[in-house]
PDB file of N, CA and C in Angstrom:
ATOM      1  N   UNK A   1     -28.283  98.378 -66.087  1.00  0.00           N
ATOM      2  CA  UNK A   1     -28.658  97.092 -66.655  1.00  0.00           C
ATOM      3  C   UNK A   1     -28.108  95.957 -65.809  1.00  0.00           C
ATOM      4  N   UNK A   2     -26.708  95.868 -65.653  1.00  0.00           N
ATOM      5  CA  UNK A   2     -26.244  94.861 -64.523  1.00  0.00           C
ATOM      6  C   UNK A   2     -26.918  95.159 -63.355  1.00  0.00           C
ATOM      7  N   UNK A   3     -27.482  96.095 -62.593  1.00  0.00           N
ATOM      8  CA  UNK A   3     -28.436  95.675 -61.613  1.00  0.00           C
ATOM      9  C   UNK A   3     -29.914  94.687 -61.849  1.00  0.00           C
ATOM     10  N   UNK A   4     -30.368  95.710 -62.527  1.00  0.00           N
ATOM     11  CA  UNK A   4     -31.766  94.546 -62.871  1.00  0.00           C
ATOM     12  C   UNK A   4     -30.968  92.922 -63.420  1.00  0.00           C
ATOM     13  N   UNK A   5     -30.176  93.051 -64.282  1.00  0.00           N
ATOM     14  CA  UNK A   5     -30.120  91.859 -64.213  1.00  0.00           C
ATOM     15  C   UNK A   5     -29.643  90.737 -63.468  1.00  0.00           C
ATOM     16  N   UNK A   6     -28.377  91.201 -62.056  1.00  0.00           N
ATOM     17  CA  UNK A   6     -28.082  90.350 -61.054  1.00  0.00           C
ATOM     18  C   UNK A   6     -29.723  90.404 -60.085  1.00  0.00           C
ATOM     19  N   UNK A   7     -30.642  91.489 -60.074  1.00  0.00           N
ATOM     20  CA  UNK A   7     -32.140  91.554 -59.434  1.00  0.00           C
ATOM     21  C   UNK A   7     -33.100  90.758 -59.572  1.00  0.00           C
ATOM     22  N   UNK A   8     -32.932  90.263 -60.632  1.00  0.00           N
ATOM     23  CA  UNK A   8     -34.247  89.490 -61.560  1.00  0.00           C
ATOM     24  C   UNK A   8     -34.229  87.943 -60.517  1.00  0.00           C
ATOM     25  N   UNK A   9     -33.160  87.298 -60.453  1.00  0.00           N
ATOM     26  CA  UNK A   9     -33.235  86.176 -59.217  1.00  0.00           C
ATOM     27  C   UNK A   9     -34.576  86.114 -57.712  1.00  0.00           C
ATOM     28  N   UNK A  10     -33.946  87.395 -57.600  1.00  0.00           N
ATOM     29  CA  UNK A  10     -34.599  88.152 -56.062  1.00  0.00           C
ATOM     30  C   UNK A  10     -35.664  88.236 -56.510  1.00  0.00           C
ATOM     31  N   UNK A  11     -35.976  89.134 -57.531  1.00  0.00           N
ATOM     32  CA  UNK A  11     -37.599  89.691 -57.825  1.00  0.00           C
ATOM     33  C   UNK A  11     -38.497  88.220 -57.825  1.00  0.00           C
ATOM     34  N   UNK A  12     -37.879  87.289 -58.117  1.00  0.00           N
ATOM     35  CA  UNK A  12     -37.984  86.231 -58.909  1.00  0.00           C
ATOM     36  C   UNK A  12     -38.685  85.238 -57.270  1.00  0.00           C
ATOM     37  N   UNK A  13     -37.812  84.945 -56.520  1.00  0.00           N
ATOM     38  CA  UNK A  13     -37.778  84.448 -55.644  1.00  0.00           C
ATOM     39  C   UNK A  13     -38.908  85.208 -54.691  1.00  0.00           C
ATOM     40  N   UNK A  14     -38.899  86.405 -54.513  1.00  0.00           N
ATOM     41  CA  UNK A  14     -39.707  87.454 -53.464  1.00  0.00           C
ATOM     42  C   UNK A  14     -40.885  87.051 -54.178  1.00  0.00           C
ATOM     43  N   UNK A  15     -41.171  86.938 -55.083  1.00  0.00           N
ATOM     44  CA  UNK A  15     -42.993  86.808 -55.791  1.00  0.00           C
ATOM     45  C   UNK A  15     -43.077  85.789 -55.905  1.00  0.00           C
ATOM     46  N   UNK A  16     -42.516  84.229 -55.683  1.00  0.00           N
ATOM     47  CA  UNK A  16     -42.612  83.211 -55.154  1.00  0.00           C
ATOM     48  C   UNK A  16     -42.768  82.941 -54.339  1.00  0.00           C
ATOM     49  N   UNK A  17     -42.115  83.134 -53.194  1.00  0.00           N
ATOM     50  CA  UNK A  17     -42.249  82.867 -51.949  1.00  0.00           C
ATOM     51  C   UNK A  17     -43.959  83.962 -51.465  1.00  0.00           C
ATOM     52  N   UNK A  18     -44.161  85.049 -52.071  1.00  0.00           N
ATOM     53  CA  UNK A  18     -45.293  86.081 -51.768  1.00  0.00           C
ATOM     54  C   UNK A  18     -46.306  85.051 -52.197  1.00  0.00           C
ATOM     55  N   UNK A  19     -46.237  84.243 -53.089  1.00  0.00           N
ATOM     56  CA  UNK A  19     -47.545  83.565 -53.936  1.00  0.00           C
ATOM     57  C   UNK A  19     -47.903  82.665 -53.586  1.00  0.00           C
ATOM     58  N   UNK A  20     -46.681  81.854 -52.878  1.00  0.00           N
ATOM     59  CA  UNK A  20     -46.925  80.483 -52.418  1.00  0.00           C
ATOM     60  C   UNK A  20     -47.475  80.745 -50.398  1.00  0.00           C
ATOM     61  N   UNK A  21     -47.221  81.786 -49.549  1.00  0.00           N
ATOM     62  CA  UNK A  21     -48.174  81.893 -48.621  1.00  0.00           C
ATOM     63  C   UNK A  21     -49.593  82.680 -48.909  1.00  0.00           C
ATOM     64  N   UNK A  22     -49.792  83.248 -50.289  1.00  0.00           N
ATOM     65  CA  UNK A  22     -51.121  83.890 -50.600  1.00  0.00           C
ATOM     66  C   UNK A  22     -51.595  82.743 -50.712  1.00  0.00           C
ATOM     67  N   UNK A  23     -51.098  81.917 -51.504  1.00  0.00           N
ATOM     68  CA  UNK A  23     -52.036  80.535 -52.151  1.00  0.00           C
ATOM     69  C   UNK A  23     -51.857  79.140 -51.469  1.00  0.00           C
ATOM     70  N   UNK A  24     -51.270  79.107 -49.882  1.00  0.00           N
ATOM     71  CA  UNK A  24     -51.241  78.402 -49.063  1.00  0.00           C
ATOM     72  C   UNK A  24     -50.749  77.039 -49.625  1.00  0.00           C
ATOM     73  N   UNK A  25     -49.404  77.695 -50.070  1.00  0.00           N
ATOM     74  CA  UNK A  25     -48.469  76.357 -50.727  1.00  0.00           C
ATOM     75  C   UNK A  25     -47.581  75.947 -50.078  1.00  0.00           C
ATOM     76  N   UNK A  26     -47.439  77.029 -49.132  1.00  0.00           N
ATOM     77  CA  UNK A  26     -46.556  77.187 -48.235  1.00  0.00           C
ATOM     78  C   UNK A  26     -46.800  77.639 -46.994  1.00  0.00           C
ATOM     79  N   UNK A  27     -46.733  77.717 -45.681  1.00  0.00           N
ATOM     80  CA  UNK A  27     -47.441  78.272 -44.283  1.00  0.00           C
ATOM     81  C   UNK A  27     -46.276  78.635 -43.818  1.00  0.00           C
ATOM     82  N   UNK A  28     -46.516  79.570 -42.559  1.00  0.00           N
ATOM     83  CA  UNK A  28     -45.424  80.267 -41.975  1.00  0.00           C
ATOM     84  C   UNK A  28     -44.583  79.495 -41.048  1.00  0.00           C
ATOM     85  N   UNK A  29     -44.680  78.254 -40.692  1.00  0.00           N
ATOM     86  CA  UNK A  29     -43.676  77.407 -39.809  1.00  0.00           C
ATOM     87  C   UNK A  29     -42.590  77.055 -41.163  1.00  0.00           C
ATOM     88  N   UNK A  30     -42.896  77.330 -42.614  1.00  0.00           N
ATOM     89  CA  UNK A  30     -41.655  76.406 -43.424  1.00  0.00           C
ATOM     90  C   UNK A  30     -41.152  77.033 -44.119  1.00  0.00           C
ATOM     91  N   UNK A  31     -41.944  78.856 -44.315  1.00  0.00           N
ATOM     92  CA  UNK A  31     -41.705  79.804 -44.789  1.00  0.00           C
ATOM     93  C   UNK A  31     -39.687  79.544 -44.861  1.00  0.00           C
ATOM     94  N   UNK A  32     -39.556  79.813 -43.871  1.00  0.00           N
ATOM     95  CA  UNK A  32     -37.961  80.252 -43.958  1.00  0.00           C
ATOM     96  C   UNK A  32     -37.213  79.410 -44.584  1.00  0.00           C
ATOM     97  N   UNK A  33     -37.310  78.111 -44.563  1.00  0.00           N
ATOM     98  CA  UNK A  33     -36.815  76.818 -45.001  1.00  0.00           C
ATOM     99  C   UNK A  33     -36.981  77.447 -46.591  1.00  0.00           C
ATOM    100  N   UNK A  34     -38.106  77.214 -47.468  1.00  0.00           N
ATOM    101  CA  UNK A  34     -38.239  77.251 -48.611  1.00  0.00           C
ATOM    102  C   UNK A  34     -37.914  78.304 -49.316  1.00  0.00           C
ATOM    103  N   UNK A  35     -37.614  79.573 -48.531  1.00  0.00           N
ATOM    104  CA  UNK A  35     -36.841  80.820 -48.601  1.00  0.00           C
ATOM    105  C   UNK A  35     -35.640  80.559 -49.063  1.00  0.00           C
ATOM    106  N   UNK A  36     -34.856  79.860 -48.184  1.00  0.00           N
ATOM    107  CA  UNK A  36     -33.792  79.601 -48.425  1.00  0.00           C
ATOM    108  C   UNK A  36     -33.579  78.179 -49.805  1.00  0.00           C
ATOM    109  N   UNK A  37     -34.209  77.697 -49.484  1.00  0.00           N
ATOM    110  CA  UNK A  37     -34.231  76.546 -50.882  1.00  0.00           C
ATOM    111  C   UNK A  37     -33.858  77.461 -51.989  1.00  0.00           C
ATOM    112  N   UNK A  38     -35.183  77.983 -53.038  1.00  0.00           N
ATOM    113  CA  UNK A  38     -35.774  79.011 -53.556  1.00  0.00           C
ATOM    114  C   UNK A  38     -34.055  80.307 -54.170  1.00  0.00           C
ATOM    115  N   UNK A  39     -33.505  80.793 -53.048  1.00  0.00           N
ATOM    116  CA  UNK A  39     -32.403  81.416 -53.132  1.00  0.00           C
ATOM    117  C   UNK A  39     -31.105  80.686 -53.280  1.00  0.00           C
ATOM    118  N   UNK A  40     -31.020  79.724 -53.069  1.00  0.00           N
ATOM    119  CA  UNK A  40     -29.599  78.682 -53.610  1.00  0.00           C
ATOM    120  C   UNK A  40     -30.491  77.929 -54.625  1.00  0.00           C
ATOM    121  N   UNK A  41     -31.147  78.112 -55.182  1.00  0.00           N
ATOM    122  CA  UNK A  41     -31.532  77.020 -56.145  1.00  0.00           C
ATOM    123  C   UNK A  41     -31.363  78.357 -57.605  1.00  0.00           C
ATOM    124  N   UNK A  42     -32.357  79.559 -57.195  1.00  0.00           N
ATOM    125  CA  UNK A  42     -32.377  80.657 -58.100  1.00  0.00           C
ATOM    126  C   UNK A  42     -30.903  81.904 -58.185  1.00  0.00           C
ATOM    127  N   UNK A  43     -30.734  81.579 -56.745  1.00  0.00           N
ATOM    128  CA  UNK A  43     -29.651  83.033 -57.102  1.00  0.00           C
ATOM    129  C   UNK A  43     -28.123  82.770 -56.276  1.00  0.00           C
ATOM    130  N   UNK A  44     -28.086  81.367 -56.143  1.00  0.00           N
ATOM    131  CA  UNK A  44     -26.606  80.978 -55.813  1.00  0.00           C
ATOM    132  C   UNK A  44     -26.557  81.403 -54.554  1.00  0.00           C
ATOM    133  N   UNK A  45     -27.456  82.077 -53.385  1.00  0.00           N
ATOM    134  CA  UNK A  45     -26.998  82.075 -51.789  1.00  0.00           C
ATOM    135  C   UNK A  45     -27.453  81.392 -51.158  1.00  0.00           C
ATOM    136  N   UNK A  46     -26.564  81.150 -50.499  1.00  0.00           N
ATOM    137  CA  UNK A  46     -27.316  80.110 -48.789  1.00  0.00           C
ATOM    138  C   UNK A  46     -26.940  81.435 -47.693  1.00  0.00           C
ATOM    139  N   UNK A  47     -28.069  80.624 -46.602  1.00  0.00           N
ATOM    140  CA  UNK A  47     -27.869  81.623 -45.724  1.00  0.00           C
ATOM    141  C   UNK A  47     -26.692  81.699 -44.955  1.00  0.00           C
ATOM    142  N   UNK A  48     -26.087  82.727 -44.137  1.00  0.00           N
ATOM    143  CA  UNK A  48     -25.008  82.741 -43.348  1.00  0.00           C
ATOM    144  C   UNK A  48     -24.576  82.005 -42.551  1.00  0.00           C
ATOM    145  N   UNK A  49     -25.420  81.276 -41.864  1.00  0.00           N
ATOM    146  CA  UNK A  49     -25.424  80.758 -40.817  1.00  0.00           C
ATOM    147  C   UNK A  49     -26.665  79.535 -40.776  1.00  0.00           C
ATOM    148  N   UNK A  50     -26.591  78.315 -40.019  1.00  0.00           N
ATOM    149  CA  UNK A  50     -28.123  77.261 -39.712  1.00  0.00           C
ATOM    150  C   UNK A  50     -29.013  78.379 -39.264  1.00  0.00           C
ATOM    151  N   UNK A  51     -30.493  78.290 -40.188  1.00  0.00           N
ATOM    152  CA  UNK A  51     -31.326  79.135 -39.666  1.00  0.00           C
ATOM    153  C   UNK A  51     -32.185  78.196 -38.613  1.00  0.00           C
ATOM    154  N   UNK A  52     -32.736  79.055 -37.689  1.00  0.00           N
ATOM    155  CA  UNK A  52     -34.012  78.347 -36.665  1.00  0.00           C
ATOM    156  C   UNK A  52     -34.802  78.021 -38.020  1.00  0.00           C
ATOM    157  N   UNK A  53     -36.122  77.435 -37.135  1.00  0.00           N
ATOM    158  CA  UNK A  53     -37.423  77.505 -38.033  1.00  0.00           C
ATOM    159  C   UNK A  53     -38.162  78.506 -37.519  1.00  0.00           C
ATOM    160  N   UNK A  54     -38.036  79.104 -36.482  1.00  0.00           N
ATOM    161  CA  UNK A  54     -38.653  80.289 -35.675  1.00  0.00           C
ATOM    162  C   UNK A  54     -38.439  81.711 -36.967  1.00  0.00           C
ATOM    163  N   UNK A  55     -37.254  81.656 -37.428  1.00  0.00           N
ATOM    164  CA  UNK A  55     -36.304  82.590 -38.203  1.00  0.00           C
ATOM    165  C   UNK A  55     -37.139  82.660 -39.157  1.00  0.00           C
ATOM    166  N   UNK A  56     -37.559  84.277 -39.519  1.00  0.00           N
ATOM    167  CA  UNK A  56     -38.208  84.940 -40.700  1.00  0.00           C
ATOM    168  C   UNK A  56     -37.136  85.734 -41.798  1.00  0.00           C
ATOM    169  N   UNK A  57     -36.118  85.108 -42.831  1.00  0.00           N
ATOM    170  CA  UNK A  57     -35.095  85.862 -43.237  1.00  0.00           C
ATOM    171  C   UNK A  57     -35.921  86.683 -44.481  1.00  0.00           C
ATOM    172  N   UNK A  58     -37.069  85.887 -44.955  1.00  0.00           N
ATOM    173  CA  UNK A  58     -37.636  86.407 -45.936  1.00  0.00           C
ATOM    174  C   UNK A  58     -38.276  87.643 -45.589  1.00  0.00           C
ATOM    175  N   UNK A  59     -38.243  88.602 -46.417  1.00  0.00           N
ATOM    176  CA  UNK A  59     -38.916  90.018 -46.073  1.00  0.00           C
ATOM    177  C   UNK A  59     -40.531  90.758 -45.760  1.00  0.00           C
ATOM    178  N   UNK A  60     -41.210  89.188 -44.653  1.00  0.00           N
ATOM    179  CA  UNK A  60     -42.032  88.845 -44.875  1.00  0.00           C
ATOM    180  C   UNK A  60     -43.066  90.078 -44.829  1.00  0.00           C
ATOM    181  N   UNK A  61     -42.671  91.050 -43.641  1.00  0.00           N
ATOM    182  CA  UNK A  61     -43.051  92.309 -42.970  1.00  0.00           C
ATOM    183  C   UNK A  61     -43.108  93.610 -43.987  1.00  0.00           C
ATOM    184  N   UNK A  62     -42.219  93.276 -45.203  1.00  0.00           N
ATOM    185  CA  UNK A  62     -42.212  94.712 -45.638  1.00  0.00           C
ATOM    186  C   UNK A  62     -43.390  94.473 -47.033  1.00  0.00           C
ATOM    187  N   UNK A  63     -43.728  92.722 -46.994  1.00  0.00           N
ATOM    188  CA  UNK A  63     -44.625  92.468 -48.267  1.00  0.00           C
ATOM    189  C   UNK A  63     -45.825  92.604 -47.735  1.00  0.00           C
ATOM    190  N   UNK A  64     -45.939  92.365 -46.484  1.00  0.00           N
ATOM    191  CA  UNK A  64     -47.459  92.128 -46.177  1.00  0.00           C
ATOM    192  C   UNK A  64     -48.457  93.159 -46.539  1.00  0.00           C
ATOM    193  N   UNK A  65     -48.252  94.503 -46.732  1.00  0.00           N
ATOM    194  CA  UNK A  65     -49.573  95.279 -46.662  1.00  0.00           C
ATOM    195  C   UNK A  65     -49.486  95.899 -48.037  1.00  0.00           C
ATOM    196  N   UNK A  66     -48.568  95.902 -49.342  1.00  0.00           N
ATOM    197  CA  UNK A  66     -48.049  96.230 -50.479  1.00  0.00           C
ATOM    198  C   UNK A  66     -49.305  95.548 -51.392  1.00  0.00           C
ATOM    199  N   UNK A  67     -49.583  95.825 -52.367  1.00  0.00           N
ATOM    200  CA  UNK A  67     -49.936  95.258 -53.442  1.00  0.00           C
ATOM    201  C   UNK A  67     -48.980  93.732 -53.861  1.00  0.00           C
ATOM    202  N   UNK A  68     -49.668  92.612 -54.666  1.00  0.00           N
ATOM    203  CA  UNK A  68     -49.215  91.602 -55.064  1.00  0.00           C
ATOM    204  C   UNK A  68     -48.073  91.491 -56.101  1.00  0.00           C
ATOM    205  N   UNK A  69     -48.303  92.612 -56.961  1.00  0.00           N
ATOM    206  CA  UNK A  69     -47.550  92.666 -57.994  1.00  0.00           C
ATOM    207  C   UNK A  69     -46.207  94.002 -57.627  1.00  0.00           C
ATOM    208  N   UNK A  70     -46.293  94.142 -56.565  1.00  0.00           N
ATOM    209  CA  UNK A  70     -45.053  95.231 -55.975  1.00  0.00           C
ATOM    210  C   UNK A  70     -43.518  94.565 -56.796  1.00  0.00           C
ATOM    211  N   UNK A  71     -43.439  92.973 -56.950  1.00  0.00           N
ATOM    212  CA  UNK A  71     -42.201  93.049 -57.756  1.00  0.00           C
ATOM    213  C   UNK A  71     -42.271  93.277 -59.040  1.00  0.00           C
ATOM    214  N   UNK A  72     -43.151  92.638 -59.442  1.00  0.00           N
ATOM    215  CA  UNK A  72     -43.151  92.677 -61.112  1.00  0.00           C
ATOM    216  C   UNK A  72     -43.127  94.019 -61.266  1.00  0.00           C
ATOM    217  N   UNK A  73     -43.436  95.327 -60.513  1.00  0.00           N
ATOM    218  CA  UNK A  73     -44.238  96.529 -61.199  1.00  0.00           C
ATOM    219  C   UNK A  73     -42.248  96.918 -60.771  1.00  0.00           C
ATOM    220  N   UNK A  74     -41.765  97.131 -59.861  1.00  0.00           N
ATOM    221  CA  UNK A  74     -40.446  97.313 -59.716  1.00  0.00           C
ATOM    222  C   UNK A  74     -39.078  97.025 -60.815  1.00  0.00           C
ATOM    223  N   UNK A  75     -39.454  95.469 -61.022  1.00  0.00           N
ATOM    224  CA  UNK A  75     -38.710  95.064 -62.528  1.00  0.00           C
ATOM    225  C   UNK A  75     -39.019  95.374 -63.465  1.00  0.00           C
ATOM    226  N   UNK A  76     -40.365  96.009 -64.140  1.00  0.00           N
ATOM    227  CA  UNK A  76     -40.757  96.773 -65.382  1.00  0.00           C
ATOM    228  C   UNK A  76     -40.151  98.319 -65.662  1.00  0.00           C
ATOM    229  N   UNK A  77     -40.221  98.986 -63.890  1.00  0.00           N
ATOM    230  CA  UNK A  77     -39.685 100.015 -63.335  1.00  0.00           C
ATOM    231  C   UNK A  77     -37.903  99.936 -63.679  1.00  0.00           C
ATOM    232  N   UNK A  78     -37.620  99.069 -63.226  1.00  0.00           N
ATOM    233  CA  UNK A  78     -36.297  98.715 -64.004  1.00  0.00           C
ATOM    234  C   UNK A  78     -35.936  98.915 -65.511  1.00  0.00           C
ATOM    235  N   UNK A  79     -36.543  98.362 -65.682  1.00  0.00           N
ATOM    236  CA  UNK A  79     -36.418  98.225 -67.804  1.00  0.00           C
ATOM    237  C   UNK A  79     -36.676  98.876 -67.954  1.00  0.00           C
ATOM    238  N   UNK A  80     -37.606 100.149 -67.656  1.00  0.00           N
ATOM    239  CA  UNK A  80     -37.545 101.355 -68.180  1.00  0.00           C
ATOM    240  C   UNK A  80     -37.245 102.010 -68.118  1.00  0.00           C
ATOM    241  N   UNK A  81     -36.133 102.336 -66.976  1.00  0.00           N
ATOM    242  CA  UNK A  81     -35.301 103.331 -66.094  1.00  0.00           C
ATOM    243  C   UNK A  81     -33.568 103.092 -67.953  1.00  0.00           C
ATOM    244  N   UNK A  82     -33.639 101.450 -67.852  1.00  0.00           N
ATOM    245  CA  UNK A  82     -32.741 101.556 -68.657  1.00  0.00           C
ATOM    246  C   UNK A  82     -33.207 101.851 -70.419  1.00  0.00           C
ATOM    247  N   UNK A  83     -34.385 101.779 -70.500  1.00  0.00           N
ATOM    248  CA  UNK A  83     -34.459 102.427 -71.676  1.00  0.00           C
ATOM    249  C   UNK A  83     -34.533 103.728 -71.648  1.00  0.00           C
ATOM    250  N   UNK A  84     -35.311 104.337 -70.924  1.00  0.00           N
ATOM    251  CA  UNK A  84     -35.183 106.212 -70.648  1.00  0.00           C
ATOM    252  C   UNK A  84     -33.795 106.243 -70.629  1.00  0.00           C
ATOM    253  N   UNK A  85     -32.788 105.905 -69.898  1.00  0.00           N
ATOM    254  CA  UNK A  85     -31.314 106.047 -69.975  1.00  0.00           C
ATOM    255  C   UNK A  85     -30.688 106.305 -71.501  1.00  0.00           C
ATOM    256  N   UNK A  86     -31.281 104.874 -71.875  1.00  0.00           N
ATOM    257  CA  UNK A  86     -30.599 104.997 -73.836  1.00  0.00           C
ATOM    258  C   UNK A  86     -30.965 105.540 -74.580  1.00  0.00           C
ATOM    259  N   UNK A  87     -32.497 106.280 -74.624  1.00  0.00           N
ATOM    260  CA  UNK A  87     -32.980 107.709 -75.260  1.00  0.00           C
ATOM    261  C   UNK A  87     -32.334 108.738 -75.223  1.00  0.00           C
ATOM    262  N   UNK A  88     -31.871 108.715 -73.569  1.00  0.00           N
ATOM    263  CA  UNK A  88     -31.304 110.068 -73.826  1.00  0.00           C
ATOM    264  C   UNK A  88     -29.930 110.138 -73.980  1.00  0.00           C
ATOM    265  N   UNK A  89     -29.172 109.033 -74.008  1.00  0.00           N
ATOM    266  CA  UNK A  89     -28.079 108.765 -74.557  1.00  0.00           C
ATOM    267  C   UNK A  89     -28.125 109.165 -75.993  1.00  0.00           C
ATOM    268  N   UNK A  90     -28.799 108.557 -76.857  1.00  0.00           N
ATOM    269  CA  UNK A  90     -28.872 108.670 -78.524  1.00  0.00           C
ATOM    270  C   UNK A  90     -29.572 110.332 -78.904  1.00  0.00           C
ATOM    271  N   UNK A  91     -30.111 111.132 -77.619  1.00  0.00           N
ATOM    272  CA  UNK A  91     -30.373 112.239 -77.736  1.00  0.00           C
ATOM    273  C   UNK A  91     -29.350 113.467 -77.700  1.00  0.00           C
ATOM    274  N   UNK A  92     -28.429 112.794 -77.171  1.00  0.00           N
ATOM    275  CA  UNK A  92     -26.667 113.823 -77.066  1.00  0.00           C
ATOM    276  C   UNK A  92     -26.141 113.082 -77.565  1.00  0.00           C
ATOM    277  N   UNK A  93     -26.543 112.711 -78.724  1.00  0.00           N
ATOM    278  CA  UNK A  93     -25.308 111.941 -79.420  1.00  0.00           C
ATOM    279  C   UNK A  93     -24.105 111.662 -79.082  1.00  0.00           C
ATOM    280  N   UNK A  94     -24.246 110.833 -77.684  1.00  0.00           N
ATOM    281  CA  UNK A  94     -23.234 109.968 -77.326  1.00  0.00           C
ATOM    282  C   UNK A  94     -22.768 108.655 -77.912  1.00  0.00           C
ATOM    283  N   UNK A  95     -21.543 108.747 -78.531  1.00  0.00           N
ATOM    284  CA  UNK A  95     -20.870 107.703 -79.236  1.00  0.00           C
ATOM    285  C   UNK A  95     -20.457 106.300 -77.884  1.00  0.00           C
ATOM    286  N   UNK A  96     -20.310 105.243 -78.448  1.00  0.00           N
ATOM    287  CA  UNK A  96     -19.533 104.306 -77.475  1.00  0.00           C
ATOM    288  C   UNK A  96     -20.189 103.281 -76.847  1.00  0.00           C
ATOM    289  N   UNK A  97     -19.873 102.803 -76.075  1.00  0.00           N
ATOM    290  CA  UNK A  97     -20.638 102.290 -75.503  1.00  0.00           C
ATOM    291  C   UNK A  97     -21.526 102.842 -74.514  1.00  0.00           C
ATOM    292  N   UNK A  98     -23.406 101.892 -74.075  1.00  0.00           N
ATOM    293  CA  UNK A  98     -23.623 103.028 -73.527  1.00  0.00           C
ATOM    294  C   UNK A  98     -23.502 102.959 -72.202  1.00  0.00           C
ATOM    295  N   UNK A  99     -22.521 102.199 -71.691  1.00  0.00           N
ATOM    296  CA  UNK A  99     -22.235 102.656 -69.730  1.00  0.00           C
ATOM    297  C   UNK A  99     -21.015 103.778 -69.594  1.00  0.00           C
ATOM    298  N   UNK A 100     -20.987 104.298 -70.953  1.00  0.00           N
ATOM    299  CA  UNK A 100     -20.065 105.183 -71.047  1.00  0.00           C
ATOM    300  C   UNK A 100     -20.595 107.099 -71.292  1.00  0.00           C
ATOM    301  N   UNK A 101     -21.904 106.588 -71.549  1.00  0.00           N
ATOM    302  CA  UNK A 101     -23.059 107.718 -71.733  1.00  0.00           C
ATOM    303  C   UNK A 101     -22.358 108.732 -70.838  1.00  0.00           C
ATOM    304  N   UNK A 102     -22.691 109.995 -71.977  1.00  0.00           N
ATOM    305  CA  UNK A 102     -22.552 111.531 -71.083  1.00  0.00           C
ATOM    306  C   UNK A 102     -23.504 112.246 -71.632  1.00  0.00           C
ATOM    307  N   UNK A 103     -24.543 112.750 -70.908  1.00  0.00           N
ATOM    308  CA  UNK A 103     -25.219 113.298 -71.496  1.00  0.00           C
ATOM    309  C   UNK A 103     -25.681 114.660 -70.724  1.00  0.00           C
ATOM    310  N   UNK A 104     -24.633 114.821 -69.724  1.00  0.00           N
ATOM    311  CA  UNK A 104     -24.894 116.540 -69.160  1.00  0.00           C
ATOM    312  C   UNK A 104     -24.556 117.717 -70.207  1.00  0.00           C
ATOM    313  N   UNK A 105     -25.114 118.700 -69.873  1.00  0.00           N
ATOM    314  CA  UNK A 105     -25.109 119.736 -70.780  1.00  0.00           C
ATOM    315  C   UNK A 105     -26.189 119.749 -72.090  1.00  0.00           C
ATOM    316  N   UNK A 106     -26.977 118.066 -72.174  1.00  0.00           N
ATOM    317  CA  UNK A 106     -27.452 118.390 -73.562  1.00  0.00           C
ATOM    318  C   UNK A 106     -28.511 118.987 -73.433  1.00  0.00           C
ATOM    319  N   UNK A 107     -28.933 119.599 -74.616  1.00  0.00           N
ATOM    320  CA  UNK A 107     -30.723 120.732 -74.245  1.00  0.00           C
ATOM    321  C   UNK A 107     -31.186 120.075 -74.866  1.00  0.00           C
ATOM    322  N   UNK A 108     -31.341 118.744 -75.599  1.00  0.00           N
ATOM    323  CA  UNK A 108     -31.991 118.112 -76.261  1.00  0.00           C
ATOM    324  C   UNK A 108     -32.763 117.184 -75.133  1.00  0.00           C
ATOM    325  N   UNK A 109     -31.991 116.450 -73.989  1.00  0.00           N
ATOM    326  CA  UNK A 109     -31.754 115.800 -73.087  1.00  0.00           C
ATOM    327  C   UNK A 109     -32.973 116.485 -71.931  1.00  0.00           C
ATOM    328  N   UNK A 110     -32.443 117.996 -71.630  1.00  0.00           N
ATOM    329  CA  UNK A 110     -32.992 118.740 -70.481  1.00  0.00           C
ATOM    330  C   UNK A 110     -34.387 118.821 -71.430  1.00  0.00           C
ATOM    331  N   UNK A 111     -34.597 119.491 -72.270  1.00  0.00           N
ATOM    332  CA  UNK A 111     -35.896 119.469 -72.977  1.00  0.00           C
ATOM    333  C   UNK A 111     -36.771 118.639 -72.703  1.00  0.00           C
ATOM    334  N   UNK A 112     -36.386 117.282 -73.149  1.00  0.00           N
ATOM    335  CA  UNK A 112     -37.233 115.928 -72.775  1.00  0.00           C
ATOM    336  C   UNK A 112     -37.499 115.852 -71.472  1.00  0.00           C
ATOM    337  N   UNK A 113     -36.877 116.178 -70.368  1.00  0.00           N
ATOM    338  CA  UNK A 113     -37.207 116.244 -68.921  1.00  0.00           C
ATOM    339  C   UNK A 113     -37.784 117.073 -68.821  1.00  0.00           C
ATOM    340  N   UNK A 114     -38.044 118.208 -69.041  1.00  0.00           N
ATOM    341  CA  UNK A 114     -39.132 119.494 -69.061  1.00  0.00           C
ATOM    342  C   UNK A 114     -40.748 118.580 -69.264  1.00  0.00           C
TER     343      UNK A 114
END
């Protein structure tokens, strides 16, 4: 759960910045600039160092040939990774809290994965 939720910024920012050169809100000479805006405005970083404007920090290469909705479908992928988690938590009746979950050994648990 603390991953998706320090993630949600990023996911947040990556399908912004993806939407705004699909929908030519943005072009690739300012790309990096508004990258960086975008990430100190949403998720508290600046970059390391003065970027060029030449400088591509955004992940521009690994979005290009993906489907549009590659984040959203990732962050849903998320939330459900942590609800499957708490099923099978309440399926071995694990008491406590649940980042405290144990749920090896249960056949109630292995069953459901079958």
């Amino acid at each position: 759960a603390i991953h998706t939720i320090l993630s949600i910024p990023l996911y947040y920012v990556h399908t912004k910045v993806m939407h705004d050169l699909l929908n030519d809100t943005v072009d690739m000479d300012t790309v990096n600039k508004h990258y960086w805006r975008l990430m100190e405005q949403h998720a508290g970083i600046e970059p390391p160092l003065d970027r060029s404007e030449g400088a591509i920090d955004f992940p521009y290469k690994f979005y290009v040939n993906i489907d549009q909705s590659f984040q959203t479908q990732k962050f849903i992928s998320e939330i459900l990774g942590y609800q499957i988690y708490r099923e099978f938590c309440k399926k071995s009746y694990s008491r406590g809290p649940l980042h405290n979950c144990d749920f090896y050994g249960s056949l109630a648990v292995g069953n459901d994965l079958k």
